[in-house]
Each structure stands twice: as C-alpha cells, then as structure tokens.
N, C-alpha and C. Protein backbone atom coordinates (compact mmCIF):
# COMPACT_ATOMS: atom_id res chain seq x y z
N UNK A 1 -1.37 -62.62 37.70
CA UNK A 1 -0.30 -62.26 38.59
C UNK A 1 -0.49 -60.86 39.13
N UNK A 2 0.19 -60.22 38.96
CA UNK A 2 0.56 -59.03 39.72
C UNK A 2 0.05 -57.56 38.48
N UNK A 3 -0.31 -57.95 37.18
CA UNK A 3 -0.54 -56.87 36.39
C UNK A 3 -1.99 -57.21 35.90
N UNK A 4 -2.71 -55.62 35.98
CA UNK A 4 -3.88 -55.94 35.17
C UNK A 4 -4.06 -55.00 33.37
N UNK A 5 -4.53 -56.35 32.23
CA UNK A 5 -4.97 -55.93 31.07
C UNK A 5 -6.10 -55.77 31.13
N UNK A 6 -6.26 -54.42 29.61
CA UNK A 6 -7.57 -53.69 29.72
C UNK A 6 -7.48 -54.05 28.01
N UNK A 7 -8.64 -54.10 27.89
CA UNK A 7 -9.46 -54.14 26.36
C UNK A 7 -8.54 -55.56 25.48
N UNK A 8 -7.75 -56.35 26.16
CA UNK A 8 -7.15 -57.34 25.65
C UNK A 8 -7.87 -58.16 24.33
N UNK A 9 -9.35 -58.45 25.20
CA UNK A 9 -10.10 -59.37 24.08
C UNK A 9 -11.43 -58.16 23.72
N UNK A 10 -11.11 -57.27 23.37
CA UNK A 10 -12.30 -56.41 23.34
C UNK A 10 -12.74 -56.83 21.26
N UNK A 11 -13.81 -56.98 21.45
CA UNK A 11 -14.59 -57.49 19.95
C UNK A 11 -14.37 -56.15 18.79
N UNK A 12 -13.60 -56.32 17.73
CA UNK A 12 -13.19 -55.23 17.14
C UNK A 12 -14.43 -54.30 16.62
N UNK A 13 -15.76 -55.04 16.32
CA UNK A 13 -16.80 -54.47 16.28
C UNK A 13 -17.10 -53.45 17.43
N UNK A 14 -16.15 -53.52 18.43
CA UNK A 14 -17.01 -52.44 19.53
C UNK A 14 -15.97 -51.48 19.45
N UNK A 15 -14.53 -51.56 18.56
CA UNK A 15 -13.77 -50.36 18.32
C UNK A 15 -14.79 -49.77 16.72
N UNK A 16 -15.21 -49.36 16.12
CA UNK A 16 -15.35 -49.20 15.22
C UNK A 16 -16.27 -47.70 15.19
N UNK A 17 -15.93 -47.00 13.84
CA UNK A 17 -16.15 -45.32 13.81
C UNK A 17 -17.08 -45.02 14.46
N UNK A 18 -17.02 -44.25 15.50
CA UNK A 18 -18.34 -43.75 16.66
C UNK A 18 -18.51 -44.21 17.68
N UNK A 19 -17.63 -45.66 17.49
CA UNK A 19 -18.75 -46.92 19.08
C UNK A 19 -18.09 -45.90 20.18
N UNK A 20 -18.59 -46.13 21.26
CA UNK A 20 -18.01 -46.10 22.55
C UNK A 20 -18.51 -46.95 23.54
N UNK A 21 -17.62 -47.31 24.22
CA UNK A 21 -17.61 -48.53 25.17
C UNK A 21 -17.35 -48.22 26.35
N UNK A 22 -18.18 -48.58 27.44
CA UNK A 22 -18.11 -47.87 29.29
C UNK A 22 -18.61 -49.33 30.11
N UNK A 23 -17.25 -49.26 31.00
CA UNK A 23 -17.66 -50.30 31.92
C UNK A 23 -17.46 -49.33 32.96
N UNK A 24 -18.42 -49.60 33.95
CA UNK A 24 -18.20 -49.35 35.67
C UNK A 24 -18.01 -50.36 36.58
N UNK A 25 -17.20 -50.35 37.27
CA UNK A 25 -16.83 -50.67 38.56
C UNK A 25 -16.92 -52.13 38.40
N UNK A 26 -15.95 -52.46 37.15
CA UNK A 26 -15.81 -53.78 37.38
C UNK A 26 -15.17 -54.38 38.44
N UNK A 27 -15.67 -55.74 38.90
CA UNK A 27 -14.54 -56.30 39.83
C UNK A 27 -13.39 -56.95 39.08
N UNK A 28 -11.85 -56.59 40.14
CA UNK A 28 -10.98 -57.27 39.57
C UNK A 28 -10.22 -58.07 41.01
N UNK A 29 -9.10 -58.68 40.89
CA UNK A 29 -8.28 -58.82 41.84
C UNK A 29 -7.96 -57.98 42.71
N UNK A 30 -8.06 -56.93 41.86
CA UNK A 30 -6.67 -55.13 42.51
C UNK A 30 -8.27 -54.61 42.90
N UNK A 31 -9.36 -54.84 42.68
CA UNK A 31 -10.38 -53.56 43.29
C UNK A 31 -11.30 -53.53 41.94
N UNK A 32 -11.91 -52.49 42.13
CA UNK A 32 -13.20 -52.34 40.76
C UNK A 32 -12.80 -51.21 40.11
N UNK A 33 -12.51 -51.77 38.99
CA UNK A 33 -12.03 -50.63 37.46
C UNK A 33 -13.06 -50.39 36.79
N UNK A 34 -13.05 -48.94 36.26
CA UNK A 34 -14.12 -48.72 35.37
C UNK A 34 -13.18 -48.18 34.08
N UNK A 35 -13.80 -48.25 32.99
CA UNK A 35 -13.33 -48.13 31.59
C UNK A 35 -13.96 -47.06 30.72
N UNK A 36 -13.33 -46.16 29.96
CA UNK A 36 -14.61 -45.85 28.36
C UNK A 36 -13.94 -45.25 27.76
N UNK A 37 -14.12 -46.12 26.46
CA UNK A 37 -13.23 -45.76 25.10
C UNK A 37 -14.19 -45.67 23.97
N UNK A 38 -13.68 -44.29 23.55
CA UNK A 38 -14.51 -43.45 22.81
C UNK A 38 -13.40 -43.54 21.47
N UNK A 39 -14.05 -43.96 20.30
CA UNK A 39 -13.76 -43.97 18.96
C UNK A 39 -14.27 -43.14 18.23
N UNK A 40 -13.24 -41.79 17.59
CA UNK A 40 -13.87 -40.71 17.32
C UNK A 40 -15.08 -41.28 15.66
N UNK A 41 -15.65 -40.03 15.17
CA UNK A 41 -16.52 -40.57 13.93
C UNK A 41 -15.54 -40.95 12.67
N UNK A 42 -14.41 -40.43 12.79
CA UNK A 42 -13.89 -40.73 11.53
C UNK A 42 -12.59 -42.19 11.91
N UNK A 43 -13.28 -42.61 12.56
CA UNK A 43 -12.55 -43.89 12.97
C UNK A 43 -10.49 -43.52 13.27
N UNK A 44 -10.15 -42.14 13.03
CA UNK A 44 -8.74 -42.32 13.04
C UNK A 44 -7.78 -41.63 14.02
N UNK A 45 -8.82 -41.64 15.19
CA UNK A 45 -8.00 -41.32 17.07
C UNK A 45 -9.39 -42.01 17.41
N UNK A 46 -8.87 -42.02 18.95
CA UNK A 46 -9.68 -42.91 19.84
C UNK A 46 -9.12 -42.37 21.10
N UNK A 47 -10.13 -42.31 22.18
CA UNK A 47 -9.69 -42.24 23.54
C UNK A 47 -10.06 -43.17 24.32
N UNK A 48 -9.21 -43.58 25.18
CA UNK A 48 -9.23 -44.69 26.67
C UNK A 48 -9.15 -43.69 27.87
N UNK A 49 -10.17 -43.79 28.73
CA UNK A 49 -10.46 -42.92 29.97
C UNK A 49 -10.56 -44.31 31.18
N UNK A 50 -9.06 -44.26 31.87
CA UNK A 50 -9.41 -45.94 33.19
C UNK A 50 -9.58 -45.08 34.31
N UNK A 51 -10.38 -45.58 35.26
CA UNK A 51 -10.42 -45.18 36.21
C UNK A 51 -9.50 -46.70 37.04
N UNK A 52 -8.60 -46.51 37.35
CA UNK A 52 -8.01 -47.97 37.85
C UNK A 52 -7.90 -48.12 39.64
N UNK A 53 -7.74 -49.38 39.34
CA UNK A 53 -8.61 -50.37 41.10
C UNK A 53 -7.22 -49.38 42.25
N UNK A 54 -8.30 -49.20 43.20
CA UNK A 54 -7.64 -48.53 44.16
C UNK A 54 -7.07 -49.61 45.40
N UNK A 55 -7.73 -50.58 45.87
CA UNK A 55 -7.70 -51.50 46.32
C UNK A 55 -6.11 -51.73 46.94
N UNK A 56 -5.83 -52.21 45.79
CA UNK A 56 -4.21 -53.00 45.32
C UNK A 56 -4.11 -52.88 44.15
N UNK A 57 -3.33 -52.10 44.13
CA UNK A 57 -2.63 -51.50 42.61
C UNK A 57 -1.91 -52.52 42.13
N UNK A 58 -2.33 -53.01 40.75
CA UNK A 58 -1.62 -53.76 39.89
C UNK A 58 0.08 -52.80 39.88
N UNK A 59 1.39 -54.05 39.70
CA UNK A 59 2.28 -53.53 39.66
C UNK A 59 1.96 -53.07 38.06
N UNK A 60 1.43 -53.17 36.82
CA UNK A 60 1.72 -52.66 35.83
C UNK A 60 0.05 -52.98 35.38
N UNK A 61 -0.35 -51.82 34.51
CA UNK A 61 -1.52 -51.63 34.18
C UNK A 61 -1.23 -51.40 32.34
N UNK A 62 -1.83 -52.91 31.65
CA UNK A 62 -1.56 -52.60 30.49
C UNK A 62 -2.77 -52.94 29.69
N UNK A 63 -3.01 -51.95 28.60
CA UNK A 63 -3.92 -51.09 27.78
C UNK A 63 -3.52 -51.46 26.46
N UNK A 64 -4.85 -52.29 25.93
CA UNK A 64 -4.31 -53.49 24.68
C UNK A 64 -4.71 -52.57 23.92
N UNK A 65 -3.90 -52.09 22.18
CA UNK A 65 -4.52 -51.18 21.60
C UNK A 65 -4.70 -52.09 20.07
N UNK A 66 -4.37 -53.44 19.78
CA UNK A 66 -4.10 -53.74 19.12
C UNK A 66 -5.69 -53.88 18.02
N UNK A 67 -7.11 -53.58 18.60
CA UNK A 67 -7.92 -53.60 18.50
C UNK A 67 -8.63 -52.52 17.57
N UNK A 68 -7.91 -51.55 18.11
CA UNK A 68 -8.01 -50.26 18.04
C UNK A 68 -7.46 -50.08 16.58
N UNK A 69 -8.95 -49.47 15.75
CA UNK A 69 -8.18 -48.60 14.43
C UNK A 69 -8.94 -49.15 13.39
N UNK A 70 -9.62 -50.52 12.99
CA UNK A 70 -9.65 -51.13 12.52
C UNK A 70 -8.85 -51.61 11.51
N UNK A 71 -7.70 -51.95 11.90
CA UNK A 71 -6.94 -52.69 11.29
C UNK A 71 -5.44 -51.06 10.78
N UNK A 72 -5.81 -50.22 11.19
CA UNK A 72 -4.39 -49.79 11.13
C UNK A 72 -3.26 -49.32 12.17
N UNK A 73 -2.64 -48.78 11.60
CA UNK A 73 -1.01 -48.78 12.53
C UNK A 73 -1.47 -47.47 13.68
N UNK A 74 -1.01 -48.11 14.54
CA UNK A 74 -1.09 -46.33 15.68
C UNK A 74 0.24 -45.87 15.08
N UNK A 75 0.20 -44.07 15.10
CA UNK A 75 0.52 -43.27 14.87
C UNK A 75 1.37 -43.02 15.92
N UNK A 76 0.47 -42.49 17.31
CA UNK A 76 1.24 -41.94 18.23
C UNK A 76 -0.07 -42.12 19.40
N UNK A 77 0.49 -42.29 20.77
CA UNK A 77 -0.06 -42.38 21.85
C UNK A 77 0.42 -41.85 22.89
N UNK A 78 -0.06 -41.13 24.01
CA UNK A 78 -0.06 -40.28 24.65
C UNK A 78 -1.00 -40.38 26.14
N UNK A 79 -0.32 -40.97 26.90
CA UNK A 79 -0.75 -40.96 28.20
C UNK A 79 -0.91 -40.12 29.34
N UNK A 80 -1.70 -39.05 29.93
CA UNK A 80 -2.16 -38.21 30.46
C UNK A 80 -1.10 -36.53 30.08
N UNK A 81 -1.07 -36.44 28.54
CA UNK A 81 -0.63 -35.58 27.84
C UNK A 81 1.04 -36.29 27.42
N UNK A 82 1.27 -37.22 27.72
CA UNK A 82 2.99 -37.74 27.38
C UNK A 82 2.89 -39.06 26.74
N UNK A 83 3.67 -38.38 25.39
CA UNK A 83 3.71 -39.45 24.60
C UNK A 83 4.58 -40.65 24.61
N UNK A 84 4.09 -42.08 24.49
CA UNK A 84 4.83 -43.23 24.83
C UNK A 84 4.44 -44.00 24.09
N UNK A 85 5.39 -45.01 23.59
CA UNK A 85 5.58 -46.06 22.79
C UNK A 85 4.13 -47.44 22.72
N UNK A 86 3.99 -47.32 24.10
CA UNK A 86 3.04 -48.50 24.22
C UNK A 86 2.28 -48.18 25.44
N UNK A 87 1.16 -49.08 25.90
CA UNK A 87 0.39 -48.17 27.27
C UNK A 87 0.75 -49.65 28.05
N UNK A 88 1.78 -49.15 29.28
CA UNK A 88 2.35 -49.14 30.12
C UNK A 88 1.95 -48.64 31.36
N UNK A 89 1.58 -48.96 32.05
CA UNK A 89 1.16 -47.63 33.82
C UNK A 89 1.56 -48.17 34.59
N UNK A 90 3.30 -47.44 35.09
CA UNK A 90 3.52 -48.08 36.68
C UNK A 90 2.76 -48.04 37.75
N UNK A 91 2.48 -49.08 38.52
CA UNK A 91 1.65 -48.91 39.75
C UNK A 91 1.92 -47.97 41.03
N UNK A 92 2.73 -47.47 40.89
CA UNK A 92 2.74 -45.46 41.32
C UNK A 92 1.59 -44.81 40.59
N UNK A 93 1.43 -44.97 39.45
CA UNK A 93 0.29 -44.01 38.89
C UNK A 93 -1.12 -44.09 39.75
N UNK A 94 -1.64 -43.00 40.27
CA UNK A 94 -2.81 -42.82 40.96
C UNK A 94 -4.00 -42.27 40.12
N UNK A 95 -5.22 -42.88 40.41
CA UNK A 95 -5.76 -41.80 40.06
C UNK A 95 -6.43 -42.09 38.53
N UNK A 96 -7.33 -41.22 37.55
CA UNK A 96 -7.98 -41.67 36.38
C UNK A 96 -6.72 -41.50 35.21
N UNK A 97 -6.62 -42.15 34.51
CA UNK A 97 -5.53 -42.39 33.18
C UNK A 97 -6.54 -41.60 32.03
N UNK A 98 -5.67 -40.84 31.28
CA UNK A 98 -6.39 -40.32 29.83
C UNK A 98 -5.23 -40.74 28.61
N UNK A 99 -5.94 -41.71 28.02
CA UNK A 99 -4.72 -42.34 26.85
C UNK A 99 -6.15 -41.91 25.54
N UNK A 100 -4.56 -41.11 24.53
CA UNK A 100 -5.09 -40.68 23.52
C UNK A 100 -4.52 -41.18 22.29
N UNK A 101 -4.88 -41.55 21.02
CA UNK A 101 -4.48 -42.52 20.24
C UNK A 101 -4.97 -42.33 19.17
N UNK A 102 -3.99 -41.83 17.98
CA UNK A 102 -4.14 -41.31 16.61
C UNK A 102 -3.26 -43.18 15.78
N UNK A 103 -4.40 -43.37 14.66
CA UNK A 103 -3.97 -44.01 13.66
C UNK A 103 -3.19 -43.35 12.38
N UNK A 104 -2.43 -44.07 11.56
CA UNK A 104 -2.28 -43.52 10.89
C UNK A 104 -3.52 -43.73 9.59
C-alpha cells in the first residue's frame, strides 16, 4: 500500500555483534532506498542509517527492530537525535534518517 518496511525479514544472523549490513539504491514502489545497519562489537546498540525513496514518499516509513539485539529487549530508540517508542517516519520526513538503538 501506501507504507514502506525496512529490515522486516532481515536474517538475525546478519544482526549479530559487529555485522553490518548496506544496501544501495534499492528499487521500491516510492523510488530507490538505500540502507546500513551497523551492530556495534558488543552486540548492545546498533545503528540504522535510511537514505529513503525520493520518488513518492511512502505515507509511513517503518523500521522493523524486532531482529535487532539478538534476542533482547530495546532499551531506548532515538530517531535523528529524538527519542521514540517505535520507528515510525511520517512521510514529511525528508532526507537521510539516523535511528539509534540501545538493548538492554
């Protein structure tokens, strides 16, 4: 429909202490997104860097974290310095996203 998910089915092996993961200029519906999520060494924050489709902006841009941690609880998350409950991006948002993400 009208919203695009990021890292939805991402293989938990590619969250895991150190990986980092980079897509460019994928094609989507909305335009070509690029991705890279960096899992720090001690497996317990992680960063998501989207560059999202310019095209046609998804009305909502949502950022699966459930992957993320290996197997524990997020802590706290924080979308281009503001912290929020879940990753959410109204399609007003322009521009590259920096989502930052501490486990507990």
């Amino acid at each position: 429909g009208r919203e695009l998910h990021l890292l939805e089915g991402l293989p938990r092996a590619w969250a895991s202490p150190g990986a980092v993961t980079k897509v460019t200029a994928v094609p989507t519906s909305f335009g070509p997104v690029s991705l890279t999520l960096r899992v720090r060494p001690d497996g317990r924050s992680a960063s998501v860097h989207v560059v999202p489709p310019k095209r046609q902006p998804p009305e909502r841009l949502v950022v699966h974290l459930e992957h993320l941690g290996d197997r524990q609880t997020v802590r706290s998350v924080r979308v281009n310095g503001q912290g929020q409950q879940e990753v959410e991006i109204k399609a007003e948002t322009v521009g590259p996203i920096r989502i930052e993400v501490d486990f507990q």
